[in-house]
N, C-alpha and C. Protein backbone atom coordinates (compact mmCIF):
# COMPACT_ATOMS: atom_id res chain seq x y z
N UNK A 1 24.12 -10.88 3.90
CA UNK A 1 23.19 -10.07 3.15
C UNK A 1 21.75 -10.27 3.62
N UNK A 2 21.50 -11.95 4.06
CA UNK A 2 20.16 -11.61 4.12
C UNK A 2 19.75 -11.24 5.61
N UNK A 3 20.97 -11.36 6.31
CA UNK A 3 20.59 -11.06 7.72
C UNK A 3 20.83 -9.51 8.02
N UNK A 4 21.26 -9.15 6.95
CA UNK A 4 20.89 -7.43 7.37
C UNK A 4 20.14 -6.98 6.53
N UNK A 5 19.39 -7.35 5.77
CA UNK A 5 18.24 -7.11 4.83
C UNK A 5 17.07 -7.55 5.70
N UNK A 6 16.84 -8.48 6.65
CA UNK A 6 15.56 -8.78 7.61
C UNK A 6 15.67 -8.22 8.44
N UNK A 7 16.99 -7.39 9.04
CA UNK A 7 17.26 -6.76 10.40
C UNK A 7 16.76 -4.92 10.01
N UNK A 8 17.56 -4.95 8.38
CA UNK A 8 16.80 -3.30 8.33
C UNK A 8 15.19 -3.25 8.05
N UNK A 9 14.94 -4.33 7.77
CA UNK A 9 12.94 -4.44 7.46
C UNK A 9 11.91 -4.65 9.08
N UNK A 10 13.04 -5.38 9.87
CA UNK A 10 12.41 -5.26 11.37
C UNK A 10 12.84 -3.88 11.75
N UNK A 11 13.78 -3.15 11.55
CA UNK A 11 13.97 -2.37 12.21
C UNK A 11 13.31 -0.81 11.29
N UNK A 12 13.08 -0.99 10.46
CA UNK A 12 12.28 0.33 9.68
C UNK A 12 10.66 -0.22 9.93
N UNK A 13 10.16 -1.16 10.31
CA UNK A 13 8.76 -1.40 10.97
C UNK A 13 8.84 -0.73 11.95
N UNK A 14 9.87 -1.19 13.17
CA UNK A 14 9.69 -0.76 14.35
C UNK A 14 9.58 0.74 14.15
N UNK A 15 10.83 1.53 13.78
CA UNK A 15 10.84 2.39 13.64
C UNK A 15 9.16 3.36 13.34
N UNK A 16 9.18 3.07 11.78
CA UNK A 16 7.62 3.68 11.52
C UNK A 16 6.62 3.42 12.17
N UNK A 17 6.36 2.55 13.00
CA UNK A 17 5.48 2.22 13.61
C UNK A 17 5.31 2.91 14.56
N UNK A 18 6.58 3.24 16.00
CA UNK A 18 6.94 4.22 16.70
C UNK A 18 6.32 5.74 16.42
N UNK A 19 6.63 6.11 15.25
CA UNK A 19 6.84 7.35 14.97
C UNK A 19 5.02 7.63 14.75
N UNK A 20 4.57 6.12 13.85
CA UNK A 20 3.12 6.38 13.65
C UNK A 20 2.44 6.82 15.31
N UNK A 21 2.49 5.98 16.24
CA UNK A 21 2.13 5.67 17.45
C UNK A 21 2.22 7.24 18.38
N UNK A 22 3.37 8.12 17.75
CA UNK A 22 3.64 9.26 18.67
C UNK A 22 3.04 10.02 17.82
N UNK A 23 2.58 9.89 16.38
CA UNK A 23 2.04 11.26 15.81
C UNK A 23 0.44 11.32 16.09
N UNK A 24 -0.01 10.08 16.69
CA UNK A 24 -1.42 9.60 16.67
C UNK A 24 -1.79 10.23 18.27
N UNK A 25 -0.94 9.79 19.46
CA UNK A 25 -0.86 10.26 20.42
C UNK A 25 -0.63 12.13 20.55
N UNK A 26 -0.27 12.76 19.83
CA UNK A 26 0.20 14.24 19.67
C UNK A 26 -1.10 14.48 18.89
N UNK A 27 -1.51 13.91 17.84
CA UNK A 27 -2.51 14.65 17.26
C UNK A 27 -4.02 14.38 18.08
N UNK A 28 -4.09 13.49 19.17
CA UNK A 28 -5.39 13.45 19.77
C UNK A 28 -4.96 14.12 21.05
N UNK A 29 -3.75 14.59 21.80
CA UNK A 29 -3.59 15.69 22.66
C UNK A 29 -3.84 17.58 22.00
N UNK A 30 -3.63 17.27 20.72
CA UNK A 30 -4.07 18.49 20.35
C UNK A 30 -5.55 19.14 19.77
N UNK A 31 -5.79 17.87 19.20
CA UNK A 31 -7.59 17.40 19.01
C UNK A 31 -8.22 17.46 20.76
N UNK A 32 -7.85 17.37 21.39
CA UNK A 32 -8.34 17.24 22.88
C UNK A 32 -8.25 18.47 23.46
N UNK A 33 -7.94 19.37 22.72
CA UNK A 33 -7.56 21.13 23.16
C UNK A 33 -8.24 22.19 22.18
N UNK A 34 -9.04 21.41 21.88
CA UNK A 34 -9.73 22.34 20.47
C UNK A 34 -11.07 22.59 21.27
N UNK A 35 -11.32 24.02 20.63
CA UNK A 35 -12.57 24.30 21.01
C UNK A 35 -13.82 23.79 20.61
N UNK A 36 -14.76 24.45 20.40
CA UNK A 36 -16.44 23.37 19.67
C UNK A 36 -16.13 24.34 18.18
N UNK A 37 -15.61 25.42 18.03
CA UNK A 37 -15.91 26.37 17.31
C UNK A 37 -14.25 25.46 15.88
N UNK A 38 -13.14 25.02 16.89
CA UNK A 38 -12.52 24.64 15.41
C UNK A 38 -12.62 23.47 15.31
N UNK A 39 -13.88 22.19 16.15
CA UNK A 39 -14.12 20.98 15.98
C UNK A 39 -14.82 20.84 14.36
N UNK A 40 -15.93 22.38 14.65
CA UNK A 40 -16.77 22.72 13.82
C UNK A 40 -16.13 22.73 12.50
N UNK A 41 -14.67 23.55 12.76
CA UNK A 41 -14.35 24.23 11.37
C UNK A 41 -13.93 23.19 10.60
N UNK A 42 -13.07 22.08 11.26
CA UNK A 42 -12.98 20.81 10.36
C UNK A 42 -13.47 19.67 10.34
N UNK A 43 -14.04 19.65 11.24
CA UNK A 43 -15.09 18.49 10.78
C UNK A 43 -15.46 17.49 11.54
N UNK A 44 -15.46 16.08 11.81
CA UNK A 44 -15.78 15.02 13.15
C UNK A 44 -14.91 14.27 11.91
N UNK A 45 -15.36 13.77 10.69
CA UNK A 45 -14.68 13.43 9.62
C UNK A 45 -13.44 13.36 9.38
N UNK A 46 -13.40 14.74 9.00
CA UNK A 46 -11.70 15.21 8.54
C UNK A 46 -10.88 14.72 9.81
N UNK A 47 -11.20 14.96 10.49
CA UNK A 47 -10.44 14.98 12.36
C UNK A 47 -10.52 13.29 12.27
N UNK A 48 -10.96 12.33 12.00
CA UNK A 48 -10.76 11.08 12.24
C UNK A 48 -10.09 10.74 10.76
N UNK A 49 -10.08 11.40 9.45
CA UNK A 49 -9.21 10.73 8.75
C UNK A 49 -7.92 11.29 8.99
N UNK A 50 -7.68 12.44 9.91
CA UNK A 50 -6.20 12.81 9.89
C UNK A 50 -5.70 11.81 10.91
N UNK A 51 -6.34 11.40 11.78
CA UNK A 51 -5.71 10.13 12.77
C UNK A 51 -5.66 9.00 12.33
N UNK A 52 -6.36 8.24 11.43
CA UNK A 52 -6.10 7.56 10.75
C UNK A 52 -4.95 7.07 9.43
N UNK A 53 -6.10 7.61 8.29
CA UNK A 53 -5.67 7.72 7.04
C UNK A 53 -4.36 8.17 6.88
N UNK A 54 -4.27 9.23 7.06
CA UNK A 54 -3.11 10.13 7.03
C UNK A 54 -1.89 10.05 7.78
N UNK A 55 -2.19 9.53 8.83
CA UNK A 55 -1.30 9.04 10.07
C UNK A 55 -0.49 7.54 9.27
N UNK A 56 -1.33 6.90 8.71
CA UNK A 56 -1.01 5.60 8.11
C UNK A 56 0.18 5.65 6.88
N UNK A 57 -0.26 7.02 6.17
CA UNK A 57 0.54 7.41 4.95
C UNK A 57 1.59 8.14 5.14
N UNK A 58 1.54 8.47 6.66
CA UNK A 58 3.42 9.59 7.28
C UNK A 58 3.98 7.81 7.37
N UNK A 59 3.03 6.59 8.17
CA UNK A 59 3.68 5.60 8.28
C UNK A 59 4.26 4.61 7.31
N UNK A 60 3.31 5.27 5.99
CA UNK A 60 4.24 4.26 5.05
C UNK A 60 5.53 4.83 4.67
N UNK A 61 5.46 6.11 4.28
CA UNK A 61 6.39 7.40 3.89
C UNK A 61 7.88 6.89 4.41
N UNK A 62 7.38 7.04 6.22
CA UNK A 62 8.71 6.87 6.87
C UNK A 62 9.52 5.20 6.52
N UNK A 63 8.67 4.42 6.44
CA UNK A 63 9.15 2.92 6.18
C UNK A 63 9.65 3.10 4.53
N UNK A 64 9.06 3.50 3.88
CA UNK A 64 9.73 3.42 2.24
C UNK A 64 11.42 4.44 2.33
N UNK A 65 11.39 5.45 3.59
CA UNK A 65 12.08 6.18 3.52
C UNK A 65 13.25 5.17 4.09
N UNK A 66 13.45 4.74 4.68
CA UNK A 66 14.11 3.85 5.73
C UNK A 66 14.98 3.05 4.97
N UNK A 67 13.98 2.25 3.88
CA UNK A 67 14.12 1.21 3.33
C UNK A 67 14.72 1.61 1.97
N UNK A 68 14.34 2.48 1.39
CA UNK A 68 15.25 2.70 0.31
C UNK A 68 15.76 3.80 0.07
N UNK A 69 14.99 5.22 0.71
CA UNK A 69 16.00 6.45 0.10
C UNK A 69 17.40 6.61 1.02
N UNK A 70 17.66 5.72 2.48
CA UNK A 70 18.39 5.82 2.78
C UNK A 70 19.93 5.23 2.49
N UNK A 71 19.53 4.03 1.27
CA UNK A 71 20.09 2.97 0.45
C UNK A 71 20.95 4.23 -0.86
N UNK A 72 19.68 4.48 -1.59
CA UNK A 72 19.90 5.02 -2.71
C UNK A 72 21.04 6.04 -3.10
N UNK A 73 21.36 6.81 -1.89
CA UNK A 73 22.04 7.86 -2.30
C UNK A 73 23.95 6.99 -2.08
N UNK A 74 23.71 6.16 -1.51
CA UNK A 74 25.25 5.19 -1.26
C UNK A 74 25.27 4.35 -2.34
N UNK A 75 23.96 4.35 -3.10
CA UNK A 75 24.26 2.81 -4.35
C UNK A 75 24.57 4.39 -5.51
N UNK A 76 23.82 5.12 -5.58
CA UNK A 76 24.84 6.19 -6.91
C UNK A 76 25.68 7.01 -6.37
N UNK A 77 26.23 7.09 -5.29
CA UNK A 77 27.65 7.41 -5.20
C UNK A 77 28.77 6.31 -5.40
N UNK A 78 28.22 5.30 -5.04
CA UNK A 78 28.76 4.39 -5.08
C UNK A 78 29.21 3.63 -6.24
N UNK A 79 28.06 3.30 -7.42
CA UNK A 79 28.18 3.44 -8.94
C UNK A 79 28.80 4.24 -9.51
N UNK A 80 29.13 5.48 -9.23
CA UNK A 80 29.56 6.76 -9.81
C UNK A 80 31.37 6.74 -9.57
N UNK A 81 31.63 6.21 -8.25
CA UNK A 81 32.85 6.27 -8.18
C UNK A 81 33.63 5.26 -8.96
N UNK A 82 32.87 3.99 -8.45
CA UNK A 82 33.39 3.16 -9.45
C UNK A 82 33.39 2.65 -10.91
N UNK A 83 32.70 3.81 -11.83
CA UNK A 83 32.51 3.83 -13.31
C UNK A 83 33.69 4.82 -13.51
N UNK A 84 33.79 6.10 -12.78
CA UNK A 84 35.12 6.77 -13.15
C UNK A 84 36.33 6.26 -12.38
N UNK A 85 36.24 4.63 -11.89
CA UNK A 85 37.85 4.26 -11.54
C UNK A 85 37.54 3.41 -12.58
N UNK A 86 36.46 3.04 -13.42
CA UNK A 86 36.45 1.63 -14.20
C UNK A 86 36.92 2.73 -15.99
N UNK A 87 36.25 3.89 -15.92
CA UNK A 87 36.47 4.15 -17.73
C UNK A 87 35.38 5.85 -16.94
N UNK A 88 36.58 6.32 -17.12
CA UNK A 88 35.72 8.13 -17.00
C UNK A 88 35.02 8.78 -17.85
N UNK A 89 35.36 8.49 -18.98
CA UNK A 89 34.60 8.88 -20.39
C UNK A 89 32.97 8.14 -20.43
N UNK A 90 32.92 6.70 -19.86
CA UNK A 90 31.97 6.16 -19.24
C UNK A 90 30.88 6.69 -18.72
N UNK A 91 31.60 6.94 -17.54
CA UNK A 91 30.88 7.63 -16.28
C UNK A 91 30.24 9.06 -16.28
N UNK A 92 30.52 9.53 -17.74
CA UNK A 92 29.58 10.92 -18.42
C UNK A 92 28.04 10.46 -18.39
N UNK A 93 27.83 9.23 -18.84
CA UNK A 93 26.57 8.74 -19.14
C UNK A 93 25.81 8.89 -17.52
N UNK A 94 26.31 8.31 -16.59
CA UNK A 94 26.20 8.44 -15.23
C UNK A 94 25.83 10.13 -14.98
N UNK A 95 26.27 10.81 -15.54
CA UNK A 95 26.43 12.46 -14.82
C UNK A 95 25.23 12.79 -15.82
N UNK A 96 24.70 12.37 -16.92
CA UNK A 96 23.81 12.51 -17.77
C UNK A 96 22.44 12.19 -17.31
N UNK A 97 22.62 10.70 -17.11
CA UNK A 97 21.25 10.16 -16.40
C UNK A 97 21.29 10.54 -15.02
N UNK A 98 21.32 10.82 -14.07
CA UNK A 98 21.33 11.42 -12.98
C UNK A 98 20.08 12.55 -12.87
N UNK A 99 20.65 13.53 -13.57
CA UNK A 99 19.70 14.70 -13.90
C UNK A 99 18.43 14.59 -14.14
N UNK A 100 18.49 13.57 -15.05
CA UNK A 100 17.32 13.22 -16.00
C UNK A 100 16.23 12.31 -15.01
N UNK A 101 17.16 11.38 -14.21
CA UNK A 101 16.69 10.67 -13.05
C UNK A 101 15.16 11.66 -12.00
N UNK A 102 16.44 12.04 -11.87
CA UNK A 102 15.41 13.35 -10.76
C UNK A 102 14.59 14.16 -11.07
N UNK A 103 14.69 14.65 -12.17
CA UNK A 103 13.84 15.39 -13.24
C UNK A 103 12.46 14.72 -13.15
N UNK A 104 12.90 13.31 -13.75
CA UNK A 104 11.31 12.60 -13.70
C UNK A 104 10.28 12.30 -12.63
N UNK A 105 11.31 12.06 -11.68
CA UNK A 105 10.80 11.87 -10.56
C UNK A 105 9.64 13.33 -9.60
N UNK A 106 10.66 14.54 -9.82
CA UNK A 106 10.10 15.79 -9.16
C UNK A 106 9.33 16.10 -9.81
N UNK A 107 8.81 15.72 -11.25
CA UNK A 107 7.81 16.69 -12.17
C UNK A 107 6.63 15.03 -11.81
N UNK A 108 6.42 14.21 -11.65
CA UNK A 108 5.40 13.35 -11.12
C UNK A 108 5.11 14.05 -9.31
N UNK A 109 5.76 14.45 -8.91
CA UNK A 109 5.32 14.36 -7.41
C UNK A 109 4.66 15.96 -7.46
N UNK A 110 5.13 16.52 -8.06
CA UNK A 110 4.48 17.74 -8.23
C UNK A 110 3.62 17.53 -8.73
N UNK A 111 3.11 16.69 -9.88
CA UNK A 111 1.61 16.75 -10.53
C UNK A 111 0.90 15.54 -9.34
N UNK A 112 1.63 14.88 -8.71
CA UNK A 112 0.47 14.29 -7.97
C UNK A 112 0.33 15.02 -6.85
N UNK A 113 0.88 15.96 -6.15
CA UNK A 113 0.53 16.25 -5.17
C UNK A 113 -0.92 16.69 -4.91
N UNK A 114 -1.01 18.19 -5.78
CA UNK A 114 -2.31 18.19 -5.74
C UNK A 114 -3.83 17.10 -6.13
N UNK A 115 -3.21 16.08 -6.56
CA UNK A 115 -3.83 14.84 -6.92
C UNK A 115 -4.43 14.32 -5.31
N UNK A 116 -3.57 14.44 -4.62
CA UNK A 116 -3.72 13.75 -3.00
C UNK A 116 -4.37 14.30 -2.60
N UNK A 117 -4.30 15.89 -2.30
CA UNK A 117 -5.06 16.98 -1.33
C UNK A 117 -6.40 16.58 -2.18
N UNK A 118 -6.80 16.47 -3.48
CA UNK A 118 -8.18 16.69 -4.11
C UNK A 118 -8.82 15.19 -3.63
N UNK A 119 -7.62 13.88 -3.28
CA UNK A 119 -7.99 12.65 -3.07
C UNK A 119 -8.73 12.73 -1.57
N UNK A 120 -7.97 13.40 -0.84
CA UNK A 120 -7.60 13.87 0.61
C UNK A 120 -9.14 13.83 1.18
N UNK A 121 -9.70 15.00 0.30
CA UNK A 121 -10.84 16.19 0.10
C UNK A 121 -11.89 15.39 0.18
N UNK A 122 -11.82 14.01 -1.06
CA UNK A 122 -13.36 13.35 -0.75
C UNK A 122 -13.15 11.77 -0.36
N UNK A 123 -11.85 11.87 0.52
CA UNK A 123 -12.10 10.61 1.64
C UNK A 123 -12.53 11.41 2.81
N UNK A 124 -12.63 12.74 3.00
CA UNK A 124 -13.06 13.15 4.42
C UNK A 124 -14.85 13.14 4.16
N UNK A 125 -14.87 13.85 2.32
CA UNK A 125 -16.40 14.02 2.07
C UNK A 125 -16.88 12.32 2.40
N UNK A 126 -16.39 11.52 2.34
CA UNK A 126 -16.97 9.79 2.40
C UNK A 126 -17.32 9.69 3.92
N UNK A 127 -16.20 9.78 4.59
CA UNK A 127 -16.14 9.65 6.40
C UNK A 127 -17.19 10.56 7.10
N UNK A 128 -18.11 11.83 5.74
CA UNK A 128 -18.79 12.40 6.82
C UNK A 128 -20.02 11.92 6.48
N UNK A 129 -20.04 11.45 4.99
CA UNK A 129 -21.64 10.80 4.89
C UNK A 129 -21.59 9.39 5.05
N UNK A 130 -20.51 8.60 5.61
CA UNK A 130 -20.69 7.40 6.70
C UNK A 130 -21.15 7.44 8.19
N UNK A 131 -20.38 8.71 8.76
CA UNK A 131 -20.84 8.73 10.04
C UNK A 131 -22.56 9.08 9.96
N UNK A 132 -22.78 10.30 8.86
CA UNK A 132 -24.51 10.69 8.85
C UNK A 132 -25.02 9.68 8.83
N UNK A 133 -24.51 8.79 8.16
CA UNK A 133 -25.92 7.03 7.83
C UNK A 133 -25.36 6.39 8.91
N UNK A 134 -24.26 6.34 9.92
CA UNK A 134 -24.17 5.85 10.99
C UNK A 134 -25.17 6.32 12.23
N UNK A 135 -25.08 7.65 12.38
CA UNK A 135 -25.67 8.32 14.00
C UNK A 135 -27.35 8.67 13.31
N UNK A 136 -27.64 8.77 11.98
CA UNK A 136 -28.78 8.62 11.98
C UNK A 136 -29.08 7.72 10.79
N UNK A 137 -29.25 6.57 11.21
CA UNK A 137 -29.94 5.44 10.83
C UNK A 137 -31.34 5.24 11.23
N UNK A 138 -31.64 5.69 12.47
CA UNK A 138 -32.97 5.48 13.24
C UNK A 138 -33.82 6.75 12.23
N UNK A 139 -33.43 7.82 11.77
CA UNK A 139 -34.30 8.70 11.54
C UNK A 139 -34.50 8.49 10.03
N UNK A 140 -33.37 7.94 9.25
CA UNK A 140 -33.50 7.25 7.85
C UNK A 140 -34.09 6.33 7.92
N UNK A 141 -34.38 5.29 8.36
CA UNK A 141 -35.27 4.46 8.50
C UNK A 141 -37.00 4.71 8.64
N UNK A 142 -36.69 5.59 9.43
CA UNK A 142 -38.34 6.65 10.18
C UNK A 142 -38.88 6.92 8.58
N UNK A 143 -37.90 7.88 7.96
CA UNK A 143 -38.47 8.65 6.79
C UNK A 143 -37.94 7.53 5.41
N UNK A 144 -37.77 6.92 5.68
CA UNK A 144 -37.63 5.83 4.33
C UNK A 144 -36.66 6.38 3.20
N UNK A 145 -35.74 6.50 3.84
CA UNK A 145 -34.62 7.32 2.85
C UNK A 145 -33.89 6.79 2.59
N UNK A 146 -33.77 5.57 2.66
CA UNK A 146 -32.80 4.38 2.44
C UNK A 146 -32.15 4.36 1.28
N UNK A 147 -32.93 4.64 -0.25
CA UNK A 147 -33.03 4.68 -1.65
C UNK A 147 -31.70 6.15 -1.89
N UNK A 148 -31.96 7.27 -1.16
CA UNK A 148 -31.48 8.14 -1.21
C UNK A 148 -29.72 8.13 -0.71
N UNK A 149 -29.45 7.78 0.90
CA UNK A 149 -28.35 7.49 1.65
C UNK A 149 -27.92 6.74 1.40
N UNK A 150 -28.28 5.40 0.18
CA UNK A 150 -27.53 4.63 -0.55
C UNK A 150 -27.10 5.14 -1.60
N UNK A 151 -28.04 6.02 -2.82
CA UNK A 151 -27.10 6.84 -3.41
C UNK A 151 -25.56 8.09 -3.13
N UNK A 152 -26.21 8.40 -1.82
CA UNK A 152 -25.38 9.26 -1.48
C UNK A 152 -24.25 8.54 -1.17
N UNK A 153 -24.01 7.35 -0.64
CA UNK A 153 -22.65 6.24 -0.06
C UNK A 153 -22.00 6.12 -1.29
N UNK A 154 -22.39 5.42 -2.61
CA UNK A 154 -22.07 4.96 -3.61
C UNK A 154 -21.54 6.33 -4.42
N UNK A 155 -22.37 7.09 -4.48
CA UNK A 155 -21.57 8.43 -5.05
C UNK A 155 -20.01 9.00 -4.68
N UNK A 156 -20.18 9.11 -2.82
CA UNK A 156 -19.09 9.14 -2.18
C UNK A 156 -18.03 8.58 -2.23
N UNK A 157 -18.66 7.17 -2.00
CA UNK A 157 -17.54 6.07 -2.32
C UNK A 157 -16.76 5.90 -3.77
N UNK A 158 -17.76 6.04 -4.89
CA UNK A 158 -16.91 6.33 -6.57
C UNK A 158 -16.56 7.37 -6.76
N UNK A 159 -16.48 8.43 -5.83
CA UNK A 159 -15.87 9.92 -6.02
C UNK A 159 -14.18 9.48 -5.56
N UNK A 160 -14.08 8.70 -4.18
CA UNK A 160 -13.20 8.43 -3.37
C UNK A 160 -12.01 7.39 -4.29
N UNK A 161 -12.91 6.17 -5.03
CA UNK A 161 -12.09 5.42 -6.14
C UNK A 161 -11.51 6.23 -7.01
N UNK A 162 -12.22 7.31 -7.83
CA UNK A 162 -11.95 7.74 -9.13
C UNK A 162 -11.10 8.40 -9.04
N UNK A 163 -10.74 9.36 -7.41
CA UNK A 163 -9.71 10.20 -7.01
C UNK A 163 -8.25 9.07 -6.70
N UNK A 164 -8.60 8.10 -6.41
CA UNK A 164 -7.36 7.73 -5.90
C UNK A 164 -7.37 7.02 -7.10
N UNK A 165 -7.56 6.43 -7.72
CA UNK A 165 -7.07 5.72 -9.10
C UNK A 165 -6.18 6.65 -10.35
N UNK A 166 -6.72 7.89 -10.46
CA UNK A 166 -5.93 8.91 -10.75
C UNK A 166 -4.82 8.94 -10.54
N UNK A 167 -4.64 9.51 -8.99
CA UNK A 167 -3.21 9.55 -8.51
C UNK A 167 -2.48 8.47 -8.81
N UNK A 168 -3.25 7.18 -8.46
CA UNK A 168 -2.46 6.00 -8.86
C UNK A 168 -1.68 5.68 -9.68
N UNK A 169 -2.55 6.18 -11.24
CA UNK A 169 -2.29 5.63 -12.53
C UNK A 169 -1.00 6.47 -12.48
N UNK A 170 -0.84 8.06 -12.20
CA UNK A 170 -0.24 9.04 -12.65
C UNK A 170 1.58 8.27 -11.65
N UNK A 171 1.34 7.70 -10.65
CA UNK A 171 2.29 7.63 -9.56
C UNK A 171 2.79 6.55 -9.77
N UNK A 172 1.61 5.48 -10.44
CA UNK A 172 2.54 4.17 -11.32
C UNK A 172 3.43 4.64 -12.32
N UNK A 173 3.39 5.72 -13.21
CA UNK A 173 4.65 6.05 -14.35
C UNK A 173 5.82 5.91 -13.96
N UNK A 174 6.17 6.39 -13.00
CA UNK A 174 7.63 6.20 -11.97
C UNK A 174 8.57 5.21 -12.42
N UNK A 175 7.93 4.22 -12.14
CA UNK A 175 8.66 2.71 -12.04
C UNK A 175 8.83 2.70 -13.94
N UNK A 176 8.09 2.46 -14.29
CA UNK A 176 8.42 2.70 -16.23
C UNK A 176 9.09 3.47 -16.97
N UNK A 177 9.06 4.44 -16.46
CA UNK A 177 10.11 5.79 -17.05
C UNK A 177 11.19 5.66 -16.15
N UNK A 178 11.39 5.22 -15.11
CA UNK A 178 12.89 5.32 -14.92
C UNK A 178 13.30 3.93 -15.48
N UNK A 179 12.75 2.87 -15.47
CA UNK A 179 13.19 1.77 -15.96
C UNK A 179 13.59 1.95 -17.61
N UNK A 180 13.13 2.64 -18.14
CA UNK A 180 13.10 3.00 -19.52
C UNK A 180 14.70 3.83 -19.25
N UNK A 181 14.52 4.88 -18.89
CA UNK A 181 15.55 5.62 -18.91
C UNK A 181 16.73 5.00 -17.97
N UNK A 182 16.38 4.14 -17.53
CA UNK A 182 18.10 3.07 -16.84
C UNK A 182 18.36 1.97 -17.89
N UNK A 183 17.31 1.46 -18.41
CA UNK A 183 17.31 0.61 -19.98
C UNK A 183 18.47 1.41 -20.91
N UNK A 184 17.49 2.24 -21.22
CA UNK A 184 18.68 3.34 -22.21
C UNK A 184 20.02 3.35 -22.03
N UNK A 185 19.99 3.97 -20.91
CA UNK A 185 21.52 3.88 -20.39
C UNK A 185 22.37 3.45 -20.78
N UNK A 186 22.01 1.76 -20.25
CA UNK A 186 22.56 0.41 -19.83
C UNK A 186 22.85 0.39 -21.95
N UNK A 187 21.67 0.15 -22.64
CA UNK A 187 22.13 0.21 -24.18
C UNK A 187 22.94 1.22 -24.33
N UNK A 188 22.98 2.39 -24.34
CA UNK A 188 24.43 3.70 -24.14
C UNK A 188 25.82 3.14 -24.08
N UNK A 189 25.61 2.89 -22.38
CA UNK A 189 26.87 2.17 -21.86
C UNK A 189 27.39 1.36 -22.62
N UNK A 190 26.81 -0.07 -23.29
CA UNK A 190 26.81 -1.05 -24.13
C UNK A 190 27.38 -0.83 -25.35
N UNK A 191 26.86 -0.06 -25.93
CA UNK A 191 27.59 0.74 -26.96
C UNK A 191 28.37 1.53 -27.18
N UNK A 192 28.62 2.24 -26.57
CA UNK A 192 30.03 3.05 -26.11
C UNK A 192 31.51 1.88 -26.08
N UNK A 193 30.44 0.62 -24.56
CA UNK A 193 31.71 0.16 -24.49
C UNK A 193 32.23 -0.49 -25.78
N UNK A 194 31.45 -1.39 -26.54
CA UNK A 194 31.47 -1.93 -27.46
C UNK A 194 32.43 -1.30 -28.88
N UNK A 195 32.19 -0.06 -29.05
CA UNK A 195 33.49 0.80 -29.82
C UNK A 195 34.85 0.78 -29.20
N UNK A 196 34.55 0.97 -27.85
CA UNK A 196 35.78 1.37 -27.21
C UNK A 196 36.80 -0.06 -27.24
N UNK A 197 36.19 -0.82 -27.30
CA UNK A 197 36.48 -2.44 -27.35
C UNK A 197 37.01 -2.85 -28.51
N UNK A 198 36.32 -2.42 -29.59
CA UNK A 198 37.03 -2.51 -31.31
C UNK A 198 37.94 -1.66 -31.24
């Protein structure tokens, strides 16, 4: 067990890592073919958080994918078969929570999605008023605007927290509501069996 539990965690690194490495390489051959006119249209910003940021989050995606949704669908088939060889009347509860499972899950990813793109939106607005206080520092300095381009960082930067803490809070429910609703269950099951037993 534990030697194929460290072998699928080396090998879903490698993996995502790979995949990060070729999407980073493809997206600066295609960034390298752009004109001045669609450098313009998205940005110096946006264009370095999609190689980055974003590149980082296909790389966690693919590693969480690796690691457990490829697990998941063999542990409830797998549960499922063996509750209707253990007590079929049982295994209703199984065909019950299931539904309910996924339910919770698709109505969070749908409300966070647009949560991300709006998160998305002002980590690029941050990356472009870092680079401005980066390439002109010499001319903020000249005009004493220091007072100002520090407000503007700190604004950026608590626009950038308040967006991703959102998503956060909303994307932490996950783990509680299904735990709640596998809790349930498990008391269901418990009680069911518990009659069936008297």
């Amino acid at each position: 067990g534990l030697a194929s539990a460290t072998l699928c965690q080396y090998y879903a690194s490698y993996t995502c890592q790979n995949v990060g490495n070729d999407i980073r390489k493809e997206l600066l051959r295609k960034i390298s073919l752009f004109s001045y006119a669609d450098i313009d249209r998205f940005g110096n910003s946006t264009l370095i958080n999609r190689m980055t940021n974003d590149v980082n989050q296909v790389v966690w995606a693919v590693a969480m994918l690796i690691r457990l949704v490829s697990r998941a669908p063999f542990l409830c088939v797998g549960a499922m078969v063996m509750s209707i060889y253990i007590d079929t009347k049982m295994s209703l509860i199984f065909v019950v929570l299931i539904p309910i499972f996924v339910l919770v899950i698709a109505i969070i990813m749908i409300k966070t999605l647009p949560l991300y793109k709006n998160a998305q939106g002002r980590m690029d607005n941050l990356g472009h008023v870092l680079r401005e206080n980066l390439t002109g520092v010499r001319v903020i300095r000249a005009f004493a605007r220091h007072e100002n381009e520090s407000t503007r960082m700190k604004e950026a930067t608590e626009d950038v927290s308040k967006a991703y803490i959102r998503v956060t809070n909303l994307s932490a429910l996950m783990n509680p509501i299904t735990s709640l609703i596998m809790n349930m269950g498990i008391i269901v099951l418990l009680y069911v069996g518990g009659i069936n037993v008297n």
